[in-house]
PDB file of N, CA and C in Angstrom:
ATOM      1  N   UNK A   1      83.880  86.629  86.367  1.00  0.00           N
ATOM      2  CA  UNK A   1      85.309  86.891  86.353  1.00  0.00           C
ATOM      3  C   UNK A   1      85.788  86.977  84.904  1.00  0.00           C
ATOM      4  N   UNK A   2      86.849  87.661  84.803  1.00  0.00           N
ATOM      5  CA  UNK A   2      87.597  87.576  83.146  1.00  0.00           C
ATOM      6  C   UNK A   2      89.287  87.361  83.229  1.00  0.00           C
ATOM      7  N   UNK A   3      89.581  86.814  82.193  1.00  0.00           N
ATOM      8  CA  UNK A   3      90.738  86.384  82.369  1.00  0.00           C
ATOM      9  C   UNK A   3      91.677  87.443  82.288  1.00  0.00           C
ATOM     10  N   UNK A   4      92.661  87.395  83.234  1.00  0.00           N
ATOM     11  CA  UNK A   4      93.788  87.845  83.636  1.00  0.00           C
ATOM     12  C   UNK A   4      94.178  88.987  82.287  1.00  0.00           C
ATOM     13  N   UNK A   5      94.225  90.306  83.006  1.00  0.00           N
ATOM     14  CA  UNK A   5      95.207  90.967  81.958  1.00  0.00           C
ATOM     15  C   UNK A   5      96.212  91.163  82.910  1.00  0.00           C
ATOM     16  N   UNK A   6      97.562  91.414  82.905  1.00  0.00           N
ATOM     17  CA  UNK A   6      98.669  91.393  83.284  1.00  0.00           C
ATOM     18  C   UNK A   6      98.806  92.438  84.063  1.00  0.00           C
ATOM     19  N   UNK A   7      98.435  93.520  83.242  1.00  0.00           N
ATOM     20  CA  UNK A   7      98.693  95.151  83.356  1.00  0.00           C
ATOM     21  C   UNK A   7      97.881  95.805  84.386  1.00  0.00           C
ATOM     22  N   UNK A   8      96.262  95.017  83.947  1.00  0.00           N
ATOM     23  CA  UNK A   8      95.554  95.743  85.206  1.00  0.00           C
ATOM     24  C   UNK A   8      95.640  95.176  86.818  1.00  0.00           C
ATOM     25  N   UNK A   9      95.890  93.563  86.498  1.00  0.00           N
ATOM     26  CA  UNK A   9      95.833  93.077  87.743  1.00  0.00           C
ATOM     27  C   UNK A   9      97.324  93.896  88.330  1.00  0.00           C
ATOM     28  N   UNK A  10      97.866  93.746  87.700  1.00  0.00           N
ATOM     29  CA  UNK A  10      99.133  94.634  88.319  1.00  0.00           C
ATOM     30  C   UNK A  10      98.827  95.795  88.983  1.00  0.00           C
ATOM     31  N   UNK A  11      98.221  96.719  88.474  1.00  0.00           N
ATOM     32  CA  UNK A  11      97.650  97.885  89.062  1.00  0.00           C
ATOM     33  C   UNK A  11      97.123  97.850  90.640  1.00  0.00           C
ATOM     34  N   UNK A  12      96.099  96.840  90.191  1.00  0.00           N
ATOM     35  CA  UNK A  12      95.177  96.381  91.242  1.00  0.00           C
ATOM     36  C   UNK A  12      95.834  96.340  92.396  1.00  0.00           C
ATOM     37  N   UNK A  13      96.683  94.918  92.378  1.00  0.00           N
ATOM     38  CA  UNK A  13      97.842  94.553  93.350  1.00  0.00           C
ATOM     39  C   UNK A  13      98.774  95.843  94.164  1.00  0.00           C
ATOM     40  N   UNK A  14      99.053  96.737  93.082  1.00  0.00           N
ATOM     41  CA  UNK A  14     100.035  97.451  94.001  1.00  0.00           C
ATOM     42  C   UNK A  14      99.043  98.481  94.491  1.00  0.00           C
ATOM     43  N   UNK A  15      97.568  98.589  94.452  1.00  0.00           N
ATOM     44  CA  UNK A  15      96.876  99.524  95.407  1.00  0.00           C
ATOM     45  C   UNK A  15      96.664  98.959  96.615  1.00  0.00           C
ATOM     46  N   UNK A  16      97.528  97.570  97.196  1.00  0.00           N
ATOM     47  CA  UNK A  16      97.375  97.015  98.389  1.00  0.00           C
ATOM     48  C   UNK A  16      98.631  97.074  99.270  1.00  0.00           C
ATOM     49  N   UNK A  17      99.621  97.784  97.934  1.00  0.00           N
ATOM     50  CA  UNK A  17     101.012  97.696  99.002  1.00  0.00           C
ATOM     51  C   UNK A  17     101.147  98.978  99.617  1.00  0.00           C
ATOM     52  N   UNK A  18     102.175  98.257 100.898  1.00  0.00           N
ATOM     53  CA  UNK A  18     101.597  99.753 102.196  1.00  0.00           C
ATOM     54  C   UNK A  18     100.627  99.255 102.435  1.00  0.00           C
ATOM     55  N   UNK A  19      99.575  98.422 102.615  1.00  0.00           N
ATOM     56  CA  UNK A  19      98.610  98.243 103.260  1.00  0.00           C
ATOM     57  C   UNK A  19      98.643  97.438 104.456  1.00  0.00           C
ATOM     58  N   UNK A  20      97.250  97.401 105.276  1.00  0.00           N
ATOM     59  CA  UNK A  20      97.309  96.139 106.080  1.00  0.00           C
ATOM     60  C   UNK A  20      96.174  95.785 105.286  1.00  0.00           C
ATOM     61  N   UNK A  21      96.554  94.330 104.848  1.00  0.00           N
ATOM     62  CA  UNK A  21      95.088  93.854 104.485  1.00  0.00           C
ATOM     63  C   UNK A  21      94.457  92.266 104.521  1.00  0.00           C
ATOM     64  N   UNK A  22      93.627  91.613 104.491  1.00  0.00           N
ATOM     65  CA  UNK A  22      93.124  90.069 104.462  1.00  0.00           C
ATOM     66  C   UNK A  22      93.378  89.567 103.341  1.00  0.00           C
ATOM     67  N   UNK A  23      93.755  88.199 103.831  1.00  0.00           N
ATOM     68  CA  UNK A  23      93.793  87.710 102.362  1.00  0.00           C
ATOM     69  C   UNK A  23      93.109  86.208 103.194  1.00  0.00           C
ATOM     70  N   UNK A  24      92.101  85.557 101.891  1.00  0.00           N
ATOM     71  CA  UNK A  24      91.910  84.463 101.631  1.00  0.00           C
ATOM     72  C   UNK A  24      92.475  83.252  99.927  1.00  0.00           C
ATOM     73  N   UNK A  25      92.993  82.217 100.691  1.00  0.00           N
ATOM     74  CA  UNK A  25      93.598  81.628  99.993  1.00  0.00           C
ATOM     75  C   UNK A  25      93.081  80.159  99.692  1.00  0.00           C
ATOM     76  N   UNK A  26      92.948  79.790  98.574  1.00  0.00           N
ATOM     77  CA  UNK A  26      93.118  78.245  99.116  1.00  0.00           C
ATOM     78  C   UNK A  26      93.689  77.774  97.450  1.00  0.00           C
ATOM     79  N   UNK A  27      94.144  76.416  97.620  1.00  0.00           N
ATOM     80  CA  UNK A  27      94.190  75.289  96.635  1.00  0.00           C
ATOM     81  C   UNK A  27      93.612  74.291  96.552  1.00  0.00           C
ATOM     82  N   UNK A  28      92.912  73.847  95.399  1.00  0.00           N
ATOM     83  CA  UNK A  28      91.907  72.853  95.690  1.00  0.00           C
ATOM     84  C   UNK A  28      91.393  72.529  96.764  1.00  0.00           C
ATOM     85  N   UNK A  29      92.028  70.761  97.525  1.00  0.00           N
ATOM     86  CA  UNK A  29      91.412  70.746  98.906  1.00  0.00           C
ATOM     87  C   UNK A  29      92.418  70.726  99.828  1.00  0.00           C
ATOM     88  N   UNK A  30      93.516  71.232  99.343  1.00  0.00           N
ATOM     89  CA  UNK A  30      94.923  70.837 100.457  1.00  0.00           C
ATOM     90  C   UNK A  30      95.156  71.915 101.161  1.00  0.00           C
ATOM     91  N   UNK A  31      94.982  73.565 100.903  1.00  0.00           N
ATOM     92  CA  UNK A  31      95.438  74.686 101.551  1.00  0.00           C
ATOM     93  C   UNK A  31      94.402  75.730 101.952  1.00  0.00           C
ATOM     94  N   UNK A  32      93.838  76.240 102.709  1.00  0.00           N
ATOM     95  CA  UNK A  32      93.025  76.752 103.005  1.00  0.00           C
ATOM     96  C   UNK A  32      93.424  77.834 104.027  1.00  0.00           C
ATOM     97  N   UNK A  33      93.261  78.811 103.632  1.00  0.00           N
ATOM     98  CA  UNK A  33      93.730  80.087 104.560  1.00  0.00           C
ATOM     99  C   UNK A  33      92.276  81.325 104.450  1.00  0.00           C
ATOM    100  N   UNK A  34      91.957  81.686 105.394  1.00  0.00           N
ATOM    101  CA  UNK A  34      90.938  82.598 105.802  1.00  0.00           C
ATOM    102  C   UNK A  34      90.958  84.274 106.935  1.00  0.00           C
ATOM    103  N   UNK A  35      91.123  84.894 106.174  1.00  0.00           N
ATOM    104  CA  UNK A  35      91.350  86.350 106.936  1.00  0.00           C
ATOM    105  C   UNK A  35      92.572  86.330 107.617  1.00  0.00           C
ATOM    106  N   UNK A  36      93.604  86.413 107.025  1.00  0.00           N
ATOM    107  CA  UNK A  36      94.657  85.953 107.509  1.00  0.00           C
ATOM    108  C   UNK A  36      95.471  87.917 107.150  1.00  0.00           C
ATOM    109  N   UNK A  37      95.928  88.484 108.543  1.00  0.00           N
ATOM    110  CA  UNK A  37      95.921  89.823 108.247  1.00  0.00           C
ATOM    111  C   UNK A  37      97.619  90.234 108.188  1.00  0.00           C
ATOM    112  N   UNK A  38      98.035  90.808 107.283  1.00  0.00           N
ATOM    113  CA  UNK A  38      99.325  91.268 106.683  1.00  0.00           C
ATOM    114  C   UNK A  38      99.420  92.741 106.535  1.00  0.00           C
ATOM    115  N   UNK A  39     100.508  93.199 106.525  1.00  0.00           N
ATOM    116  CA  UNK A  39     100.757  94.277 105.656  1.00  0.00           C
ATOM    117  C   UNK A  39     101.913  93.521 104.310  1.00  0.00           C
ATOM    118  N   UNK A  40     101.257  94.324 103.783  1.00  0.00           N
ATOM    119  CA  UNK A  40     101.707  93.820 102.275  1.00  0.00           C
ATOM    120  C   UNK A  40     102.375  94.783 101.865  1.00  0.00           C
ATOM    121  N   UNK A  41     104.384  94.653 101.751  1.00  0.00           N
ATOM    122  CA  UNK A  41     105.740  95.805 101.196  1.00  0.00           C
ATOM    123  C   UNK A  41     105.865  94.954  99.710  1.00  0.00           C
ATOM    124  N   UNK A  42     105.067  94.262  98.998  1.00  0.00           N
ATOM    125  CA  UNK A  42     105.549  93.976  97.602  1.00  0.00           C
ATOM    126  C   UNK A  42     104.579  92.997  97.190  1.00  0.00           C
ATOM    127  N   UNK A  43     104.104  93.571  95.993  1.00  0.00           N
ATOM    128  CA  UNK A  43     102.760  92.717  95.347  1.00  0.00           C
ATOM    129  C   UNK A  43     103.473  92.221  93.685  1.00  0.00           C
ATOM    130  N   UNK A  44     103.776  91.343  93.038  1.00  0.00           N
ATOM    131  CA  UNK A  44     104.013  90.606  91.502  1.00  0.00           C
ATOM    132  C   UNK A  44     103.001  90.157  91.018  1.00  0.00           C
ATOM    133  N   UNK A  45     103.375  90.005  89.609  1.00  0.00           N
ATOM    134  CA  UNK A  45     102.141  89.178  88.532  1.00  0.00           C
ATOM    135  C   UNK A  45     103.010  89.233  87.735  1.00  0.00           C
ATOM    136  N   UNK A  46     103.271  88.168  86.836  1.00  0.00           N
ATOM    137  CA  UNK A  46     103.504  87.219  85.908  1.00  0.00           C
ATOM    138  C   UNK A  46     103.264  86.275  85.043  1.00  0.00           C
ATOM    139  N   UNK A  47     103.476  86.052  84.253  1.00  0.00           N
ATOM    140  CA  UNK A  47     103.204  85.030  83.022  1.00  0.00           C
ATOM    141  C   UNK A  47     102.208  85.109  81.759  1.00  0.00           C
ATOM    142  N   UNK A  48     102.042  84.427  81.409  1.00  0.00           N
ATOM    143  CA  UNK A  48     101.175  84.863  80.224  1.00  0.00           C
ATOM    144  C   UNK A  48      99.654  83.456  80.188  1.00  0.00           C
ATOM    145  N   UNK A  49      98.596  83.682  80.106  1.00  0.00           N
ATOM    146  CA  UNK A  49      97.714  82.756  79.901  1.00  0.00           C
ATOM    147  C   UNK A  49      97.484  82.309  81.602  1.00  0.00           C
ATOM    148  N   UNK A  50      98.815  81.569  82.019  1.00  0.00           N
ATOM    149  CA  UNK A  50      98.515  81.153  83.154  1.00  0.00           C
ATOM    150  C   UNK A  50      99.227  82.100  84.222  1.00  0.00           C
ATOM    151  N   UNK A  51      98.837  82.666  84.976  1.00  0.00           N
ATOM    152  CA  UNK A  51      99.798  83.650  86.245  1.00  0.00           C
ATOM    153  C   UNK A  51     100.067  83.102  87.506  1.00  0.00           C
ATOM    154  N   UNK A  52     101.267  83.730  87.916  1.00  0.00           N
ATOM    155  CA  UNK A  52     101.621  83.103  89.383  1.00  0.00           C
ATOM    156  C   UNK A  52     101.581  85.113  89.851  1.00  0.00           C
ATOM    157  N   UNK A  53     101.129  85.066  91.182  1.00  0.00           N
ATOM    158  CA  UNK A  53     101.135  86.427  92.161  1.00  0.00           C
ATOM    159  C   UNK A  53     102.096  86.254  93.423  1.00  0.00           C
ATOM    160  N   UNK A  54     102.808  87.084  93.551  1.00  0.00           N
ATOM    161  CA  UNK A  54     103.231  87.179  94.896  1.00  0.00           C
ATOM    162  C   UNK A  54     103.430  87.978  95.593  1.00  0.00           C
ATOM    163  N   UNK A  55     103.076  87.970  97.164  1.00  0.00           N
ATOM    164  CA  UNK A  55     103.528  89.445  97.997  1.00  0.00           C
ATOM    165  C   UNK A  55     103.851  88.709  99.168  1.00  0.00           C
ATOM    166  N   UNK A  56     104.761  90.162  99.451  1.00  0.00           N
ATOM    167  CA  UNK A  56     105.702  90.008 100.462  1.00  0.00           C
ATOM    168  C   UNK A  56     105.033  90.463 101.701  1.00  0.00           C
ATOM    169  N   UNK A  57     104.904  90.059 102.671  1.00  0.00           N
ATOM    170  CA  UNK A  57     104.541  90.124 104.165  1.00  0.00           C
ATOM    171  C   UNK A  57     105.132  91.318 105.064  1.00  0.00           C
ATOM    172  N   UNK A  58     105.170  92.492 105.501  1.00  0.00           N
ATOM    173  CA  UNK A  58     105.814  93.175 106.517  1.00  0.00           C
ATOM    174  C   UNK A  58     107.759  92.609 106.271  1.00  0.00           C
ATOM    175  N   UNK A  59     107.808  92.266 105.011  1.00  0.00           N
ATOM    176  CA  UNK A  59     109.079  92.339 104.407  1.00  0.00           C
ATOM    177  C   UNK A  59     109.927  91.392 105.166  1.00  0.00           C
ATOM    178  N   UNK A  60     109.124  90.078 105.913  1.00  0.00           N
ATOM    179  CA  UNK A  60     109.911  88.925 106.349  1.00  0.00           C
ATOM    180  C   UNK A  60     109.033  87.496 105.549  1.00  0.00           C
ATOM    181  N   UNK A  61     108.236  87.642 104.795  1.00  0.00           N
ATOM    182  CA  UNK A  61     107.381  86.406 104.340  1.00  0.00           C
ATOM    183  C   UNK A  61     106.895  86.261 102.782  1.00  0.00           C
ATOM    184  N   UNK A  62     107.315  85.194 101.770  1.00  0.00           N
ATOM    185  CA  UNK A  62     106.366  85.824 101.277  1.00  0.00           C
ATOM    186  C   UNK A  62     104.847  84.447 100.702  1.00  0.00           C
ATOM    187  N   UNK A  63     103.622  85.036  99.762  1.00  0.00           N
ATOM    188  CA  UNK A  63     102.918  84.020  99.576  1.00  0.00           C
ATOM    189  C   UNK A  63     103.177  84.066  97.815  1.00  0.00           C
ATOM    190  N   UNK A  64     102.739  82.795  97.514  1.00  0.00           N
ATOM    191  CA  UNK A  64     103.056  82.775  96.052  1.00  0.00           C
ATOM    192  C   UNK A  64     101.645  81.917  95.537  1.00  0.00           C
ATOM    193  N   UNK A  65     100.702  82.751  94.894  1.00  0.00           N
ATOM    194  CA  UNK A  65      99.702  81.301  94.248  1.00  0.00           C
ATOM    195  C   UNK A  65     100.413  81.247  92.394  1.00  0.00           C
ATOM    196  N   UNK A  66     100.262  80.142  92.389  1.00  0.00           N
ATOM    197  CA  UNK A  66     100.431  79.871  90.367  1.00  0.00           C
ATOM    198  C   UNK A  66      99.075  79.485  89.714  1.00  0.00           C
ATOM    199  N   UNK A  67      99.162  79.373  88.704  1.00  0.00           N
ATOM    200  CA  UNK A  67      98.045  78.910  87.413  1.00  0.00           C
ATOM    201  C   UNK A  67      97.058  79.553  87.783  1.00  0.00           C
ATOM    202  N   UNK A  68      96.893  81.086  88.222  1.00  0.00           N
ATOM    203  CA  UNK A  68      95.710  81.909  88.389  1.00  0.00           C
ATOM    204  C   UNK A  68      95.453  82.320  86.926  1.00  0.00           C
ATOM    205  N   UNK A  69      94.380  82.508  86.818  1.00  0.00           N
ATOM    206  CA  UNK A  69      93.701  82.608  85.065  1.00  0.00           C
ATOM    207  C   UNK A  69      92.475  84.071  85.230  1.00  0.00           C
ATOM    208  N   UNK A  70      92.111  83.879  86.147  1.00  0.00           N
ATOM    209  CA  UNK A  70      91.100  85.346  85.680  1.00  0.00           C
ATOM    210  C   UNK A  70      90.928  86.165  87.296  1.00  0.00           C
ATOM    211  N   UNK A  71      90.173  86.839  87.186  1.00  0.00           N
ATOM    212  CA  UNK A  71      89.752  88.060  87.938  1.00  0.00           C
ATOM    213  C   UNK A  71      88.683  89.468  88.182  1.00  0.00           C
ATOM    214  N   UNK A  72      88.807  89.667  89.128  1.00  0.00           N
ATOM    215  CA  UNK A  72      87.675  90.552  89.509  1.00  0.00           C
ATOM    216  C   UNK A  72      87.585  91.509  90.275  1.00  0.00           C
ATOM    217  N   UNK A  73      87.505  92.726  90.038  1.00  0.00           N
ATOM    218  CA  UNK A  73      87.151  93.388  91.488  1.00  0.00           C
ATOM    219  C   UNK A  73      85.614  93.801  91.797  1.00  0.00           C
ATOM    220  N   UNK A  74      85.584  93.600  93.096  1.00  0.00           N
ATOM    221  CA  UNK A  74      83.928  93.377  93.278  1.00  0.00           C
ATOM    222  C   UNK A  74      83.902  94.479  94.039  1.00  0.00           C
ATOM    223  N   UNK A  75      82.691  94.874  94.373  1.00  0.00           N
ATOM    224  CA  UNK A  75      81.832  96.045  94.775  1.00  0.00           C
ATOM    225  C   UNK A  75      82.647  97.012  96.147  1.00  0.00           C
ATOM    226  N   UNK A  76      83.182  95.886  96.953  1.00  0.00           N
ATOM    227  CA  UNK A  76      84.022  96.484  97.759  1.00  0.00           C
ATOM    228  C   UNK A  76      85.137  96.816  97.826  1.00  0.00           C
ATOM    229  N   UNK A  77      85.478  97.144  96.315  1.00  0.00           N
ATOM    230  CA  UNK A  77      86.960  97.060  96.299  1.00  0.00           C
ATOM    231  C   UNK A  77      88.056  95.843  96.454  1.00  0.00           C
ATOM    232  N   UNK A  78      87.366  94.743  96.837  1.00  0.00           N
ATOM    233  CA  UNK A  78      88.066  93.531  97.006  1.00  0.00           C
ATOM    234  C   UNK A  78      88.827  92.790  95.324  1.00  0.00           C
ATOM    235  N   UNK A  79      90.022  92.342  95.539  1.00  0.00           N
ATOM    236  CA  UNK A  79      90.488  91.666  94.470  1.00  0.00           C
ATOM    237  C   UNK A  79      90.721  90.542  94.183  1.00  0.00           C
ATOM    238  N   UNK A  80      89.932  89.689  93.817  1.00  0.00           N
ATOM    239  CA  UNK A  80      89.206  88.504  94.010  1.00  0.00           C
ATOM    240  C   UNK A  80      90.643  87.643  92.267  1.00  0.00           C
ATOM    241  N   UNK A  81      91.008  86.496  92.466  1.00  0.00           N
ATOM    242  CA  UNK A  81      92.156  86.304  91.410  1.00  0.00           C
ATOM    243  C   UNK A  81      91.389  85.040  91.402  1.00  0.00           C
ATOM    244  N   UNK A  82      91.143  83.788  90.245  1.00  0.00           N
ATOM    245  CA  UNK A  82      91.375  82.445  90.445  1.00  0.00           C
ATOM    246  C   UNK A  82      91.496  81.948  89.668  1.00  0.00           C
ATOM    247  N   UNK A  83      92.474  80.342  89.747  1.00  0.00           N
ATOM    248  CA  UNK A  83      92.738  79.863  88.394  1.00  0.00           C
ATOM    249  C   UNK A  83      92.326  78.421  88.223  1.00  0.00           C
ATOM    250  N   UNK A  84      91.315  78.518  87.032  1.00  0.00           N
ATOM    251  CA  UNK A  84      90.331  77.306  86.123  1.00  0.00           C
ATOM    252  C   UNK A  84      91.340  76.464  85.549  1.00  0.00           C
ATOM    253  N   UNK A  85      90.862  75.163  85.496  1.00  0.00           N
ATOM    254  CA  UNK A  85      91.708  74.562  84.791  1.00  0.00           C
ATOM    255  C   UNK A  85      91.042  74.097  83.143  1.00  0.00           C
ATOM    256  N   UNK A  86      91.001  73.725  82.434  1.00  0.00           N
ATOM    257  CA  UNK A  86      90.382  73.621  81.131  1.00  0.00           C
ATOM    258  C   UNK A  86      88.983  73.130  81.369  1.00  0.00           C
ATOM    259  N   UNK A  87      88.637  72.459  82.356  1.00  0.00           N
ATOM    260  CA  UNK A  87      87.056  72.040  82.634  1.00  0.00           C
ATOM    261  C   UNK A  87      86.531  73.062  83.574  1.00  0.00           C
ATOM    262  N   UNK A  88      87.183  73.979  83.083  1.00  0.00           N
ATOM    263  CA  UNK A  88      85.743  74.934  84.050  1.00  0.00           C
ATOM    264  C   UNK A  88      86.019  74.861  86.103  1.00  0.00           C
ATOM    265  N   UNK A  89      86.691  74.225  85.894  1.00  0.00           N
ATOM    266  CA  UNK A  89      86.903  73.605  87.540  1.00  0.00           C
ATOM    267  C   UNK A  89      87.868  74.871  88.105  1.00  0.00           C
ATOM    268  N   UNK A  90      87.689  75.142  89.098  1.00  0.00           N
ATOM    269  CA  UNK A  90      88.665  76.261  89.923  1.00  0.00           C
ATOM    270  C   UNK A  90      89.398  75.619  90.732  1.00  0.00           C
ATOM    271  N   UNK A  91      90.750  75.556  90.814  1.00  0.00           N
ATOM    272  CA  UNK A  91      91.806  75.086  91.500  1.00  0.00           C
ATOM    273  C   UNK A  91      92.523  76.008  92.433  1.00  0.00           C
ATOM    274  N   UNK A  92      92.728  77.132  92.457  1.00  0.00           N
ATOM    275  CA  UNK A  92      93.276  78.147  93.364  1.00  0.00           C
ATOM    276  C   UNK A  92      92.757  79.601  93.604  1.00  0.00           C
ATOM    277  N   UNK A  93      92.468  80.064  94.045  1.00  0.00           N
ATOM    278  CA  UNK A  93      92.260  81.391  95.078  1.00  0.00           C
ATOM    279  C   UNK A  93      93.059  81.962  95.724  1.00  0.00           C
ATOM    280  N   UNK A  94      93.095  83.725  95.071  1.00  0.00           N
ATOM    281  CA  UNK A  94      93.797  84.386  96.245  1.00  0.00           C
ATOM    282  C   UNK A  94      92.505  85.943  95.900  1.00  0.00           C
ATOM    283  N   UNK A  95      92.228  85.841  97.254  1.00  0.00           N
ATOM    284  CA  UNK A  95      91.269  87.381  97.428  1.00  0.00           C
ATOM    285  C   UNK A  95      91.765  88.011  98.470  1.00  0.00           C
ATOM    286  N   UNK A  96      92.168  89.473  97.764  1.00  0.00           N
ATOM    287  CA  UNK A  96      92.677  90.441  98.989  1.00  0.00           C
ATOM    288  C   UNK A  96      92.141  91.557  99.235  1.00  0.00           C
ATOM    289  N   UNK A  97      91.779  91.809 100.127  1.00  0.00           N
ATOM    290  CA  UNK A  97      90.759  92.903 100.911  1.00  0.00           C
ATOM    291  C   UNK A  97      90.906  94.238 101.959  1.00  0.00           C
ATOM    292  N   UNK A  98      90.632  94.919 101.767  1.00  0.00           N
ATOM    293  CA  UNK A  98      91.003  96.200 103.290  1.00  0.00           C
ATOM    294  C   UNK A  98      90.321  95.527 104.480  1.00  0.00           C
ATOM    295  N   UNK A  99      89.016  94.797 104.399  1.00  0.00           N
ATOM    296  CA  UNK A  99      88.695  94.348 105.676  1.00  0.00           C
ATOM    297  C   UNK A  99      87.970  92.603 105.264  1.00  0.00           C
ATOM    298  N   UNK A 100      88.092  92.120 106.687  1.00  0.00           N
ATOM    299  CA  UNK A 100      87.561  91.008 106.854  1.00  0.00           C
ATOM    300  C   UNK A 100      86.657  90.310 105.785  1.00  0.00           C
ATOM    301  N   UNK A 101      87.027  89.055 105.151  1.00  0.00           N
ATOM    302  CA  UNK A 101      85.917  88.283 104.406  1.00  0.00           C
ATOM    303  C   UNK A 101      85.107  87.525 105.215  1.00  0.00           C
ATOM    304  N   UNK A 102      83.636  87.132 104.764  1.00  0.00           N
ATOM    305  CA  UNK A 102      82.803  86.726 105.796  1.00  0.00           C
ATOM    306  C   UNK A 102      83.452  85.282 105.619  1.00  0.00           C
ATOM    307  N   UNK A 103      82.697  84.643 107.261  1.00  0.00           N
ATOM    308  CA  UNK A 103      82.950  83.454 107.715  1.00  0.00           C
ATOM    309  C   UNK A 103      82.216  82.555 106.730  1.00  0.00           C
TER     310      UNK A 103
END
């Protein structure tokens, strides 16, 4: 993964709006969300060093992760976000997808 540029993850993000698509989520050990299927009318990115993302749900919901730090898009087109805290440790996840992440 590499850390967050603003501009591209931005890009990234809005090639999902208008979509229906999966998202997996979690925070440390408290939130955990898995193929959870949306259409997504509004994708954000913000901040500098540390980022918060948000999108809006079929335009009644929305999700918000913070302190995301780097990123990836992997082979399937998937957009994989997560944010490290100074030890290397990963604290939050958001990966969004056209289809299903495995179990």
């Amino acid at each position: 993964m590499m850390p967050i540029n603003r501009i591209e993850v931005e890009a990234e993000l809005r090639k999902f709006v208008e979509s229906e698509i999966y998202i997996h989520s979690e925070a440390t050990s408290f939130m955990f969300v898995r193929n959870f299927k949306v259409r997504v009318t509004h994708a954000f990115i913000a901040g500098e060093e540390s980022f918060r993302a948000a999108l809006r749900f079929d335009g009644h919901g929305w999700l918000r992760m913070e302190a995301l730090t780097h990123f990836e898009v992997d082979g399937e087109g998937r957009l994989l976000l997560a944010g490290y805290d100074d030890r290397g440790r990963m604290n939050v996840a958001l990966h969004l997808g056209r289809e299903p992440f495995p179990e």
